[in-house]
Protein backbone atom coordinates (compact mmCIF):
# COMPACT_ATOMS: atom_id res chain seq x y z
CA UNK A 1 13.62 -64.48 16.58
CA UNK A 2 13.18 -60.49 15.36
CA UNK A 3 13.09 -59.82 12.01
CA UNK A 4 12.72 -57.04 9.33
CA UNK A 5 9.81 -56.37 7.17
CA UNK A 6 10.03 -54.07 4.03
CA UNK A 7 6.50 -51.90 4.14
CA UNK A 8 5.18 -49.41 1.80
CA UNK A 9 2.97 -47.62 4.96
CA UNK A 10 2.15 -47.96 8.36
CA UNK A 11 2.51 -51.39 10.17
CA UNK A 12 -0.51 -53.30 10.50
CA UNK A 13 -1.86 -53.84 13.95
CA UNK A 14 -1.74 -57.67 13.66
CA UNK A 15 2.29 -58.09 13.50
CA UNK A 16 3.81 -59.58 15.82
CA UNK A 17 5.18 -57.27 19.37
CA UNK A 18 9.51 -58.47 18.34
CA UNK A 19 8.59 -57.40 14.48
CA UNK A 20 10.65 -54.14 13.17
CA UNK A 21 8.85 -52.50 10.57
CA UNK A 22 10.36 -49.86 8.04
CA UNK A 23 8.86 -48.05 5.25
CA UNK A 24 10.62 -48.97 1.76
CA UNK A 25 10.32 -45.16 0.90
CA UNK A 26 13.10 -42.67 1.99
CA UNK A 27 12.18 -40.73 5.17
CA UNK A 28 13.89 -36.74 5.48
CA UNK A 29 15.98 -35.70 8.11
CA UNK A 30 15.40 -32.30 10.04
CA UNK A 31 18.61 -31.11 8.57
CA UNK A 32 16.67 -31.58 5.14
CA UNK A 33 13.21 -29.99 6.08
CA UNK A 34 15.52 -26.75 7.02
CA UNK A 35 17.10 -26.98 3.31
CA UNK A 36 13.57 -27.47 2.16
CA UNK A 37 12.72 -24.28 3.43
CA UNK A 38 15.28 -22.49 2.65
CA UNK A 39 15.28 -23.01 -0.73
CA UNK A 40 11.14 -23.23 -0.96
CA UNK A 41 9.46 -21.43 2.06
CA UNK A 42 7.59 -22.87 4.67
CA UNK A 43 6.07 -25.31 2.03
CA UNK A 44 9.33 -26.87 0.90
CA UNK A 45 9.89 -28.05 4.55
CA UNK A 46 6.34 -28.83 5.34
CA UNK A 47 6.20 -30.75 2.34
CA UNK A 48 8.79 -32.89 3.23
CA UNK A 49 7.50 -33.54 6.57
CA UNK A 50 3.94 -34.70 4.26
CA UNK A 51 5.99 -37.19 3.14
CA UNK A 52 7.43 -38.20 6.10
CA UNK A 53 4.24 -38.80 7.70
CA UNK A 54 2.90 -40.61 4.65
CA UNK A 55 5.54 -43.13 4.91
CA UNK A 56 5.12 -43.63 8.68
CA UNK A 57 1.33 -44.69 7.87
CA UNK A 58 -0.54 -41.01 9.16
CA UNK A 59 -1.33 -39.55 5.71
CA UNK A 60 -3.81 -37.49 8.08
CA UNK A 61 -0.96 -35.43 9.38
CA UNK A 62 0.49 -35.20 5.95
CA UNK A 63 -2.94 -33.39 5.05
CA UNK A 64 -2.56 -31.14 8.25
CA UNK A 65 1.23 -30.72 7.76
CA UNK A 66 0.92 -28.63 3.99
CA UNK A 67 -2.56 -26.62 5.06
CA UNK A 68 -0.50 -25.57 8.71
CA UNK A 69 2.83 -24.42 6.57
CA UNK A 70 0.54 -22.48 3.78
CA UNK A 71 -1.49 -20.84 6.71
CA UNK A 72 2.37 -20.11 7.95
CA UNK A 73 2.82 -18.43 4.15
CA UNK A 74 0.14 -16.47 5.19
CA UNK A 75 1.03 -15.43 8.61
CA UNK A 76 4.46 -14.86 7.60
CA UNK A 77 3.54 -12.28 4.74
CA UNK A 78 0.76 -10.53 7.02
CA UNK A 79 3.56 -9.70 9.39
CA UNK A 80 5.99 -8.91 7.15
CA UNK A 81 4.04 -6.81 5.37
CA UNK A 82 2.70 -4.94 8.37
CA UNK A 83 6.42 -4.25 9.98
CA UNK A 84 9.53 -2.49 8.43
CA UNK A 85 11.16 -3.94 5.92
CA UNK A 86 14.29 -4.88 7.37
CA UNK A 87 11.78 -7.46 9.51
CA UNK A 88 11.49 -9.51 6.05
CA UNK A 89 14.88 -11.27 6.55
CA UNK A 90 14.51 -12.08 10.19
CA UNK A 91 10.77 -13.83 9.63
CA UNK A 92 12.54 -15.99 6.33
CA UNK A 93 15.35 -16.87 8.81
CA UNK A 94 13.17 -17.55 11.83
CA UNK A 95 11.24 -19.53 9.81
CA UNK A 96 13.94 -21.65 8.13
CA UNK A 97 15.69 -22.63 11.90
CA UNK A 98 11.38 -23.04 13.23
CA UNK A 99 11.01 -25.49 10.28
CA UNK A 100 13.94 -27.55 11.64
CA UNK A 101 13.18 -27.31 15.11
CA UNK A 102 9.52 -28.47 14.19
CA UNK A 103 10.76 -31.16 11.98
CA UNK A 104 13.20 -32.30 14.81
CA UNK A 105 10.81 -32.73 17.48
CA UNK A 106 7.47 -34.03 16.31
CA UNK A 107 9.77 -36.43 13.55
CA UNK A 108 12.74 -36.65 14.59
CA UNK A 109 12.66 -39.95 17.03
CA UNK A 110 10.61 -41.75 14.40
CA UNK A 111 13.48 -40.53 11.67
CA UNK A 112 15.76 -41.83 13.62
CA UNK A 113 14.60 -45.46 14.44
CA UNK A 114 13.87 -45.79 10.33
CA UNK A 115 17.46 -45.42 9.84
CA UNK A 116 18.46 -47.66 12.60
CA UNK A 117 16.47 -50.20 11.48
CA UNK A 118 17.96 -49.84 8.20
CA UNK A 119 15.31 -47.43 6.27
CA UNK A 120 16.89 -45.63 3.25
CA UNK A 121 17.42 -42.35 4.15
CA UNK A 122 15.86 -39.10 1.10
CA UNK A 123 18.35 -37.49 -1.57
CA UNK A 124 19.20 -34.16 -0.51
CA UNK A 125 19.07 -33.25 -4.14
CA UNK A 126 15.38 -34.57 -3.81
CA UNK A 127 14.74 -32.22 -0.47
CA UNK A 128 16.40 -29.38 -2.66
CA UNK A 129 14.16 -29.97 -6.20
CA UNK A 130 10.90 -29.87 -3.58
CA UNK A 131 11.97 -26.67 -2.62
CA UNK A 132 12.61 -25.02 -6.02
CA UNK A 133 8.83 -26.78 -6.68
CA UNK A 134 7.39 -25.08 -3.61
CA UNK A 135 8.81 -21.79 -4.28
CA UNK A 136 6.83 -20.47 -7.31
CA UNK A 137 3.76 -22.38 -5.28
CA UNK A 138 4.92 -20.47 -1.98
CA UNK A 139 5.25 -16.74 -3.72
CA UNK A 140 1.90 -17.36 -5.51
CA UNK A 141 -0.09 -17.78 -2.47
CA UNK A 142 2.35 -14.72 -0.48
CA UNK A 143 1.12 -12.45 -3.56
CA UNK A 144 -2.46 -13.73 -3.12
CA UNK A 145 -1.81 -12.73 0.28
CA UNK A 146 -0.17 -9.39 -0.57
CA UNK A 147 -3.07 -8.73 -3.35
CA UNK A 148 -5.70 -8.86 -0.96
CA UNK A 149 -4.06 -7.20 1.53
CA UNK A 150 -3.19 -4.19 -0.66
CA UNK A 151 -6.48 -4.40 -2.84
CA UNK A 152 -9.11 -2.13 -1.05
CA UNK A 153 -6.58 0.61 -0.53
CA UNK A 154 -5.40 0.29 -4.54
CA UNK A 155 -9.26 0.21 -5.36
CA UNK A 156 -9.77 2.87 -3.27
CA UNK A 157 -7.26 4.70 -4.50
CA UNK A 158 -8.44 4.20 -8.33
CA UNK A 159 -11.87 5.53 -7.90
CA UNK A 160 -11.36 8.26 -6.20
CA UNK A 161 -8.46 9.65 -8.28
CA UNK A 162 -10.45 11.12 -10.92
CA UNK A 163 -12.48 13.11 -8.05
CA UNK A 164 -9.41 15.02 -7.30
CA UNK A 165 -6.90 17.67 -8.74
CA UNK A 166 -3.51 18.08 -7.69
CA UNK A 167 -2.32 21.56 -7.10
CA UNK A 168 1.48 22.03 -6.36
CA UNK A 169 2.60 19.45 -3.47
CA UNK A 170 -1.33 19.56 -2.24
CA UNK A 171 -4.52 18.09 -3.82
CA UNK A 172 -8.06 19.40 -3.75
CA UNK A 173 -10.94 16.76 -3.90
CA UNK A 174 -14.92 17.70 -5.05
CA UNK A 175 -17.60 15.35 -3.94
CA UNK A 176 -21.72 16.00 -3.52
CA UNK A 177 -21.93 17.58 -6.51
CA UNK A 178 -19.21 20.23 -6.69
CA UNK A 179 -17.05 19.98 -9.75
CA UNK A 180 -13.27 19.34 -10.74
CA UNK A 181 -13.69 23.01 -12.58
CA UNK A 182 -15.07 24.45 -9.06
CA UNK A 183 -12.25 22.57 -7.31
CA UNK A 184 -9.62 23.97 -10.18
CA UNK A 185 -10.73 27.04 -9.37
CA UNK A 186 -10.46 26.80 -5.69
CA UNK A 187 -6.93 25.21 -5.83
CA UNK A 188 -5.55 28.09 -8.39
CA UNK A 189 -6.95 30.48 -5.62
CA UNK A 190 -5.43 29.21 -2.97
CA UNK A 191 -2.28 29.15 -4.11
CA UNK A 192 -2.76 33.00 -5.38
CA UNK A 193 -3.72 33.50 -1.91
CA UNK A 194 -0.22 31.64 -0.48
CA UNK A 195 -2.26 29.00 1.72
CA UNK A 196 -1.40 26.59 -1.11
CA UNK A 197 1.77 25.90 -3.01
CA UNK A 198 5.10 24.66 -3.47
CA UNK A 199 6.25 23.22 0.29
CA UNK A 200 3.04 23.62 1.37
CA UNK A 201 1.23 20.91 1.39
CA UNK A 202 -2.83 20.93 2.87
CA UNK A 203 -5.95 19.10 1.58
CA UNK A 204 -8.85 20.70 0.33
CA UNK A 205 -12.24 19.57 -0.18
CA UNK A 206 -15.21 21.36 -2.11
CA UNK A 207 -18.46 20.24 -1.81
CA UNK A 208 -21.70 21.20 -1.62
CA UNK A 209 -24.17 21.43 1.90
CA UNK A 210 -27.73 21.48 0.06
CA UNK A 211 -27.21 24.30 -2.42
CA UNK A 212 -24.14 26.19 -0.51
CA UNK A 213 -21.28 25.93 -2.09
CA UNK A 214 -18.53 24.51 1.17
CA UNK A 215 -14.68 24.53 0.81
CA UNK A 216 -12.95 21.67 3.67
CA UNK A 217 -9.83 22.73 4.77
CA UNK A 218 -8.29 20.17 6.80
CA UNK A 219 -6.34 22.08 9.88
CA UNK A 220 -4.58 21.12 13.13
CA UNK A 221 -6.69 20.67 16.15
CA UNK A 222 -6.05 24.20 17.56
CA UNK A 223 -7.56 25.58 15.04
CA UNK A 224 -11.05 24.17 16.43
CA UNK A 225 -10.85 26.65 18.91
CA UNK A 226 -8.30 29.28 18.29
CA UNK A 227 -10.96 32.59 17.25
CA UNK A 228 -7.50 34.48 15.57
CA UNK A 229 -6.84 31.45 13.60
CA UNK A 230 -9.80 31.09 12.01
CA UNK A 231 -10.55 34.97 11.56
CA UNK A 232 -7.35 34.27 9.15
CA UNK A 233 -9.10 31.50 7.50
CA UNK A 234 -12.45 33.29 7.07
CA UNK A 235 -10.92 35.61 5.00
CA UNK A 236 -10.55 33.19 2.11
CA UNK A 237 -14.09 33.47 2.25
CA UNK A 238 -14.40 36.24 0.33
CA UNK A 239 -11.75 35.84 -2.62
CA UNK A 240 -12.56 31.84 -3.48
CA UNK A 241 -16.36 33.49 -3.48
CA UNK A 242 -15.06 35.70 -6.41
CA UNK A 243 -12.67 33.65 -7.86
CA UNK A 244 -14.34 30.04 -7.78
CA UNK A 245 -18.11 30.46 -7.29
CA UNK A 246 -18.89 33.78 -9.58
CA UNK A 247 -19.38 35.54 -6.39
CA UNK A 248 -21.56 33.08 -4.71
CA UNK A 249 -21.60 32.60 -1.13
CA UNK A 250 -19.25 30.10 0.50
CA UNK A 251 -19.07 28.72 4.05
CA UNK A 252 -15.48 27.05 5.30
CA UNK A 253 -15.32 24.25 6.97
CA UNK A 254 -12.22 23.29 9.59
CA UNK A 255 -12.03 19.76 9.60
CA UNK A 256 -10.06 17.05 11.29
CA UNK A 257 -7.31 14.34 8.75
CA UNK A 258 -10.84 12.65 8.24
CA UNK A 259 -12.59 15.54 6.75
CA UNK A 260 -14.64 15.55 9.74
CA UNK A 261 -16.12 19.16 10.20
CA UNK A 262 -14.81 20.14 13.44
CA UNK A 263 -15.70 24.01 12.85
CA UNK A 264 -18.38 25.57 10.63
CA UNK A 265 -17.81 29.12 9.33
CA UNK A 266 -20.85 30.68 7.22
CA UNK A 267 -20.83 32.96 5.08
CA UNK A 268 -23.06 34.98 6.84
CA UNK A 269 -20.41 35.80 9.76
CA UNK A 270 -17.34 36.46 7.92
């Protein structure tokens, strides 16, 4: 004779082979995990499927279930972040239908034989408060996410804004020992000159090599090895020498977008 019995977990190994055991808890559909996520993230629906696997007795896979959907939080964001924005909407919806398909195929047969053998089935209102829950909990750990993502470039940013003034559409930056006056100076010049100023926008470093004073001008690769185009250049030599440095001498530098020196002109040979 088969009969029912009412657990709160897992059936116990001892029962009997014609014995149908249900969980006295709800169990969520697929349909549900999707609305989960929808409404929460990836942690509303994996969440639900936590649940689901407590009640089936594998609170193991309940454990693995919420760290694999916050790991998803953070794989989501890191490609989000790192594609166009327009990408953002096709992850969330990706997600949403992934979460169901998920749900469906690693839960779904045991779903279904709880409600065949007459296990309650969860409140939709229920699968809908866990996702408002998990959303505040799922755009913390996204800004976490976003925060250290972002974080060396904003830190970078900070500390090396007061080692730079901003000339025009251009800015000049003084490291080594040069000074925001010197690089003042050399900005103002160079738009007196015309190789700075409004629409033209170039990065300038001044610096120091020992006790030569060094202006970086960061140039297109032809200019490595173009002779006419740096004879043009050289001849700021002469002014920013006047202008800048109280007539001290000044070498140029041609350097690549990462101040690299590419091409050294002295003083000496100008």
């Amino acid at each position: 004779m088969q009969g029912e019995i009412s657990v709160a977990g897992g059936a116990p190994s001892s029962l009997p082979a014609n014995v149908t055991v249900i969980s006295i808890h709800p169990m969520y559909s697929a349909g549900q995990v999707c609305l989960a996520t929808f409404i929460g993230g990836p942690l509303g629906g994996g969440w639900l499927m936590a649940l689901n696997y407590k009640r089936l007795g594998q609170p193991g896979k309940a454990r693995v279930a919420v760290g694999l959907n916050v790991l998803a939080i953070v794989a989501l964001t890191a490609i989000g972040f790192a594609t166009p924005g327009w990408s953002m909407s096709g992850l969330a919806i990706g997600s949403i239908f992934g979460m169901r398909a998920l749900a469906k195929s690693l839960q779904g047969a045991a779903y279904d034989r709880h409600v065949q053998a007459g296990g309650s089935r969860g409140s939709s209102w229920r699968a809908a408060g866990i996702g408002l829950a998990s959303f505040p909990i799922c755009f913390g750990v996204a800004s976490i996410c976003v925060g250290v993502m972002i974080g060396p470039a904003v830190m970078h940013e900070f500390t090396t804004a007061r080692d730079r003034v901003v000339v025009g559409d251009s800015e000049v930056r003084y490291t080594a020992g040069a000074t925001r006056a010197e690089a003042q100076s050399v900005g103002d010049a160079l738009v007196e000159l015309g190789y700075l100023g409004a629409g033209r926008r170039s990065s300038v470093q001044v610096t120091r090599d020992h006790d030569r004073h060094v202006v970086e001008l960061v140039v297109q690769d032809r200019a490595f090895s173009d002779d006419q185009i740096q004879r043009q250049l050289h001849e700021l030599a002469d002014p920013l020498s006047r202008k800048a440095f109280a007539g001290a001498p000044v070498d140029l530098w041609l350097t690549d977008n990462e101040l690299e020196p590419r091409a050294k002109l002295t003083w000496e040979t100008r």
